[in-house]
C-alpha atoms as a PDB file:
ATOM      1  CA  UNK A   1      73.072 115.726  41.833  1.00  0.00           C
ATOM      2  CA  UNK A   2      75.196 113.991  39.161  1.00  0.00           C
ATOM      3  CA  UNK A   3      74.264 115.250  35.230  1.00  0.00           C
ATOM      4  CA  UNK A   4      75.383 112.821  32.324  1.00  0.00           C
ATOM      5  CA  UNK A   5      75.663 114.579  29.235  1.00  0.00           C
ATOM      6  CA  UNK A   6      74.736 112.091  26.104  1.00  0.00           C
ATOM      7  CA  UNK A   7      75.794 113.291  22.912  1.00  0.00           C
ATOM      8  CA  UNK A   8      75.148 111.152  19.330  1.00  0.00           C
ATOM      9  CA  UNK A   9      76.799 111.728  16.163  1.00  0.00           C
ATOM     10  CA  UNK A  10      77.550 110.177  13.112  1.00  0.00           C
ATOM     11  CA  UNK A  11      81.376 109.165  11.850  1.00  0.00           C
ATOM     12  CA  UNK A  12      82.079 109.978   8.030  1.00  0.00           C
ATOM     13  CA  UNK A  13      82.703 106.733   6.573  1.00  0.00           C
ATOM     14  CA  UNK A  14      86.126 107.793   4.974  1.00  0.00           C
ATOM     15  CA  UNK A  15      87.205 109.350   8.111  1.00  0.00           C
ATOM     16  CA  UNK A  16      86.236 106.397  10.532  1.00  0.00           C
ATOM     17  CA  UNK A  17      90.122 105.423  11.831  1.00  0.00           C
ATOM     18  CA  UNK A  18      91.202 109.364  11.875  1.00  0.00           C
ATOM     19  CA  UNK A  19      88.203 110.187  13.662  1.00  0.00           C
ATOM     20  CA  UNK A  20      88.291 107.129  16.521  1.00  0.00           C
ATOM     21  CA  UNK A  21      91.743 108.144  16.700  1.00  0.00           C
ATOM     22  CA  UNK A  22      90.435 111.880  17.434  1.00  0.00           C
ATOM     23  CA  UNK A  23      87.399 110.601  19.744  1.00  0.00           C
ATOM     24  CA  UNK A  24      90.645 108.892  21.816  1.00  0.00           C
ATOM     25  CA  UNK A  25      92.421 111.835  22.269  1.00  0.00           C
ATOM     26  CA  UNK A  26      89.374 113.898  23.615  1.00  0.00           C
ATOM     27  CA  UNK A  27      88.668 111.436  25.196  1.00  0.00           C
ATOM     28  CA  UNK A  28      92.203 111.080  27.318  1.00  0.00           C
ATOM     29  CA  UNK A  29      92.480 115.029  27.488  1.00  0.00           C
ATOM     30  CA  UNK A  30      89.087 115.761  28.787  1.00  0.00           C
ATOM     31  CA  UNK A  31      89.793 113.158  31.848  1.00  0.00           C
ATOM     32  CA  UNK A  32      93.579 114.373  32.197  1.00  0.00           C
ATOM     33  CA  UNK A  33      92.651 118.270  31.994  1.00  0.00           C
ATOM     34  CA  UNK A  34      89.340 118.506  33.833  1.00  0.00           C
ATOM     35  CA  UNK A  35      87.110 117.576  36.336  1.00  0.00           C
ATOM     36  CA  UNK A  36      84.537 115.318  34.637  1.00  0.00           C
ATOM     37  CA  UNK A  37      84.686 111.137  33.311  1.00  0.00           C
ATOM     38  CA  UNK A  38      84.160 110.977  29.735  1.00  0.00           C
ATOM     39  CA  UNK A  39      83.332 107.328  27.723  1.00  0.00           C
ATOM     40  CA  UNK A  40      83.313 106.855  23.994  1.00  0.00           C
ATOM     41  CA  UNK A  41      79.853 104.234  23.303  1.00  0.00           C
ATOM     42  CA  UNK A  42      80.614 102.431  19.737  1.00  0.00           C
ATOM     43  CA  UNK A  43      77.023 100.895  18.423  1.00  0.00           C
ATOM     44  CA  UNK A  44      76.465  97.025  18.745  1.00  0.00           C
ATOM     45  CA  UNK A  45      72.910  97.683  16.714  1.00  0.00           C
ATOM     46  CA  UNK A  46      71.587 100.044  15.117  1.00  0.00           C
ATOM     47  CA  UNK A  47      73.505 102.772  12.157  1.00  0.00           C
ATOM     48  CA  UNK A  48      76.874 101.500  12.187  1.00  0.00           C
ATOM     49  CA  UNK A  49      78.830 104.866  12.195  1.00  0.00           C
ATOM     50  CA  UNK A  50      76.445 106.247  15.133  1.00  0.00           C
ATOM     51  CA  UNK A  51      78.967 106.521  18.331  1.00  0.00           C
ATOM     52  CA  UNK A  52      78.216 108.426  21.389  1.00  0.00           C
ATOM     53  CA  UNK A  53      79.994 110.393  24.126  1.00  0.00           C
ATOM     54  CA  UNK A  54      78.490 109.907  27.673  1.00  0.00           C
ATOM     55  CA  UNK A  55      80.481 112.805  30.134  1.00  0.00           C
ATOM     56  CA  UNK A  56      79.698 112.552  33.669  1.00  0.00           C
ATOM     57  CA  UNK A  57      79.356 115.869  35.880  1.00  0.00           C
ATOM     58  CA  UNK A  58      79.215 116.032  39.932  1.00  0.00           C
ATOM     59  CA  UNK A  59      76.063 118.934  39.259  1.00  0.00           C
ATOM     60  CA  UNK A  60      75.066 121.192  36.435  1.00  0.00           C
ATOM     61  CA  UNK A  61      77.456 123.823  38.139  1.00  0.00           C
ATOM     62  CA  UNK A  62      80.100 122.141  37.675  1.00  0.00           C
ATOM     63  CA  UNK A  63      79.322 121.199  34.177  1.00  0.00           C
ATOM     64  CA  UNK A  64      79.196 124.717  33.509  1.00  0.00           C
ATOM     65  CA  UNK A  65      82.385 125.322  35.075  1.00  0.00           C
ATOM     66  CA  UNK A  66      84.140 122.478  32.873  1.00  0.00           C
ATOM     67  CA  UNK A  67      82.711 123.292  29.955  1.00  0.00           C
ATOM     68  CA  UNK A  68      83.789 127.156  29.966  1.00  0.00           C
ATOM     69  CA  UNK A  69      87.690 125.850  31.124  1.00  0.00           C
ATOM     70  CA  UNK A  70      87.695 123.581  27.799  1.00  0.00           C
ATOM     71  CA  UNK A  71      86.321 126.334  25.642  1.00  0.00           C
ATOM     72  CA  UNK A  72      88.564 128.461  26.563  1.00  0.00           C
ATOM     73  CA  UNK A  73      91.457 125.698  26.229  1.00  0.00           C
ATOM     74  CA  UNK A  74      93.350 126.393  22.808  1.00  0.00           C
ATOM     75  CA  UNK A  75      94.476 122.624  22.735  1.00  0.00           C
ATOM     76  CA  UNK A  76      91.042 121.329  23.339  1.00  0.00           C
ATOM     77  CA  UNK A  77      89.502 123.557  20.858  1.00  0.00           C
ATOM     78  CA  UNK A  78      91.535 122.295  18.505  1.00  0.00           C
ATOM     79  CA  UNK A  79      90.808 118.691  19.149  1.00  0.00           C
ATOM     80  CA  UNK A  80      87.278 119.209  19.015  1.00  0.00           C
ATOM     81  CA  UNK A  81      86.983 121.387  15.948  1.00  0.00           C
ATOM     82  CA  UNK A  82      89.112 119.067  13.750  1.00  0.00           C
ATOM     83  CA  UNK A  83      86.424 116.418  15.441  1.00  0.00           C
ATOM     84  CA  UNK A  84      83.458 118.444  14.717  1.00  0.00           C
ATOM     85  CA  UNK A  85      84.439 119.958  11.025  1.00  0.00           C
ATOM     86  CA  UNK A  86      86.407 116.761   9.575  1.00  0.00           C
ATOM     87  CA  UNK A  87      84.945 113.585  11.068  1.00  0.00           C
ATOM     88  CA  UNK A  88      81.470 113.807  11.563  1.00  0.00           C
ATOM     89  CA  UNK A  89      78.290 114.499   9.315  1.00  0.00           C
ATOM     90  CA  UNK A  90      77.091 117.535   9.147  1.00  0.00           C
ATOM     91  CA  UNK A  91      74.516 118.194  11.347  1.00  0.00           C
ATOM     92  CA  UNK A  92      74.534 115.062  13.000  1.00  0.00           C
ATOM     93  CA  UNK A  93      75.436 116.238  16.432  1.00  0.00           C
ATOM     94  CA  UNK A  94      72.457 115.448  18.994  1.00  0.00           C
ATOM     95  CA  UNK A  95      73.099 116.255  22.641  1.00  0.00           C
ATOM     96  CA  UNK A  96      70.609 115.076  26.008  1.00  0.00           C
ATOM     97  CA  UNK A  97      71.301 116.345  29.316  1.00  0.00           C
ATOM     98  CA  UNK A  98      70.413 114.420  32.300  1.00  0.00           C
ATOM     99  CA  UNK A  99      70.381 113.994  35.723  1.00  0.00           C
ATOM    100  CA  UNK A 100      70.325 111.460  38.300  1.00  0.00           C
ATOM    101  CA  UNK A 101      66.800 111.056  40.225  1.00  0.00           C
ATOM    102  CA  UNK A 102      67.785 111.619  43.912  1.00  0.00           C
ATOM    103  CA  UNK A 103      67.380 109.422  46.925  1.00  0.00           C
ATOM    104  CA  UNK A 104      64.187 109.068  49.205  1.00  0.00           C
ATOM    105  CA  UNK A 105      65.305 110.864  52.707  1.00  0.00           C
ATOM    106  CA  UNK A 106      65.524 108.400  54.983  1.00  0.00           C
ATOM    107  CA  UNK A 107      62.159 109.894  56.981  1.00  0.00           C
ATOM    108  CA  UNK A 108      60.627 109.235  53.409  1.00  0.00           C
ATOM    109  CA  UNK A 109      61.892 105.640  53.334  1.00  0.00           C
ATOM    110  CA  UNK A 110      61.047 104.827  56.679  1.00  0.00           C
ATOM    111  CA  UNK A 111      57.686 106.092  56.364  1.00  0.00           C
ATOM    112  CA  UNK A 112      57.254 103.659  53.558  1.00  0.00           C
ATOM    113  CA  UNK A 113      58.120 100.169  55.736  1.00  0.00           C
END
Protein backbone atom coordinates (compact mmCIF):
# COMPACT_ATOMS: atom_id res chain seq x y z
CA UNK A 1 0.00 0.00 0.00
CA UNK A 2 1.67 3.20 -1.28
CA UNK A 3 2.34 6.05 1.78
CA UNK A 4 2.89 9.77 0.58
CA UNK A 5 4.64 11.66 3.05
CA UNK A 6 3.45 15.58 2.94
CA UNK A 7 5.64 17.83 4.64
CA UNK A 8 4.95 22.00 4.83
CA UNK A 9 7.37 24.53 5.75
CA UNK A 10 8.02 27.96 5.46
CA UNK A 11 11.17 29.59 3.29
CA UNK A 12 13.02 32.57 5.14
CA UNK A 13 12.44 35.40 2.97
CA UNK A 14 16.24 36.34 2.71
CA UNK A 15 17.15 32.85 2.04
CA UNK A 16 14.43 32.12 -0.71
CA UNK A 17 17.04 31.48 -3.95
CA UNK A 18 19.73 29.58 -1.53
CA UNK A 19 17.10 27.58 -0.13
CA UNK A 20 15.14 26.52 -3.68
CA UNK A 21 18.54 25.92 -4.73
CA UNK A 22 18.91 23.48 -1.54
CA UNK A 23 15.18 22.03 -1.94
CA UNK A 24 16.74 21.05 -5.73
CA UNK A 25 19.49 19.27 -4.59
CA UNK A 26 17.47 17.08 -2.05
CA UNK A 27 15.39 16.85 -4.21
CA UNK A 28 17.79 15.19 -7.14
CA UNK A 29 19.76 13.17 -4.36
CA UNK A 30 16.86 11.64 -2.64
CA UNK A 31 15.60 10.19 -6.24
CA UNK A 32 19.33 9.35 -7.37
CA UNK A 33 20.32 7.66 -3.87
CA UNK A 34 17.14 5.90 -2.78
CA UNK A 35 14.22 4.11 -3.40
CA UNK A 36 11.38 6.65 -3.11
CA UNK A 37 9.94 9.81 -5.80
CA UNK A 38 10.24 13.02 -4.17
CA UNK A 39 8.36 16.52 -5.68
CA UNK A 40 8.99 20.02 -4.48
CA UNK A 41 4.99 21.84 -4.43
CA UNK A 42 5.66 25.84 -4.70
CA UNK A 43 2.18 27.69 -3.50
CA UNK A 44 -0.11 29.24 -6.29
CA UNK A 45 -2.42 30.67 -3.15
CA UNK A 46 -2.13 30.94 -0.03
CA UNK A 47 1.43 32.27 2.29
CA UNK A 48 3.76 32.88 -0.38
CA UNK A 49 6.96 31.30 1.18
CA UNK A 50 4.84 28.03 2.21
CA UNK A 51 6.40 25.12 -0.19
CA UNK A 52 5.90 21.51 0.37
CA UNK A 53 7.68 18.19 -0.18
CA UNK A 54 5.35 15.28 -1.26
CA UNK A 55 7.79 11.76 -1.09
CA UNK A 56 6.19 8.76 -2.36
CA UNK A 57 6.87 5.24 -0.59
CA UNK A 58 5.88 1.59 -2.08
CA UNK A 59 4.62 0.77 1.99
CA UNK A 60 5.42 2.17 5.37
CA UNK A 61 8.27 -0.55 5.45
CA UNK A 62 9.91 0.69 3.04
CA UNK A 63 9.62 4.20 4.17
CA UNK A 64 11.25 3.12 7.17
CA UNK A 65 13.91 1.49 5.37
CA UNK A 66 14.66 4.80 3.25
CA UNK A 67 14.46 6.96 5.80
CA UNK A 68 17.12 5.13 8.17
CA UNK A 69 19.64 4.77 4.74
CA UNK A 70 19.40 8.78 4.39
CA UNK A 71 19.94 9.35 8.07
CA UNK A 72 22.62 7.55 8.16
CA UNK A 73 23.96 9.19 4.75
CA UNK A 74 26.69 11.89 5.74
CA UNK A 75 25.99 13.76 2.35
CA UNK A 76 22.31 13.81 2.85
CA UNK A 77 22.55 14.91 6.35
CA UNK A 78 24.28 17.61 5.34
CA UNK A 79 21.89 18.74 2.71
CA UNK A 80 19.11 18.58 4.94
CA UNK A 81 20.54 20.24 8.01
CA UNK A 82 21.85 23.30 6.09
CA UNK A 83 17.95 23.04 4.74
CA UNK A 84 16.46 22.68 8.07
CA UNK A 85 18.84 25.22 10.26
CA UNK A 86 19.44 28.04 7.45
CA UNK A 87 16.41 28.22 5.16
CA UNK A 88 13.40 27.64 6.88
CA UNK A 89 11.48 29.25 9.94
CA UNK A 90 11.85 27.94 12.91
CA UNK A 91 9.41 25.67 13.80
CA UNK A 92 7.64 25.70 10.73
CA UNK A 93 8.15 22.13 9.74
CA UNK A 94 4.63 20.22 9.58
CA UNK A 95 4.70 16.64 8.35
CA UNK A 96 1.24 14.21 7.32
CA UNK A 97 1.65 10.70 6.56
CA UNK A 98 -0.68 8.98 4.31
CA UNK A 99 -1.69 6.17 2.58
CA UNK A 100 -3.47 5.11 -0.38
CA UNK A 101 -7.14 3.57 0.30
CA UNK A 102 -6.89 0.06 -1.31
CA UNK A 103 -8.92 -1.55 -4.02
CA UNK A 104 -12.36 -3.42 -3.62
CA UNK A 105 -11.40 -7.34 -4.28
CA UNK A 106 -12.84 -8.17 -7.20
CA UNK A 107 -15.54 -10.68 -5.20
CA UNK A 108 -16.33 -7.24 -3.44
CA UNK A 109 -16.84 -5.45 -6.77
CA UNK A 110 -18.70 -8.01 -8.35
CA UNK A 111 -20.97 -8.38 -5.56
CA UNK A 112 -21.78 -4.76 -6.02
CA UNK A 113 -23.10 -5.00 -10.01
Amino acid sequence: MTVIVYQTFVIKQEKFKEAIENLREIKKYRMEHYNHTVDILTPITGKDHTYSLISTYDGLAEMELQNKKMFDDEEYVELIGTFFLDHIVENSMYTQIFRSLRDLPAKEKEKKK
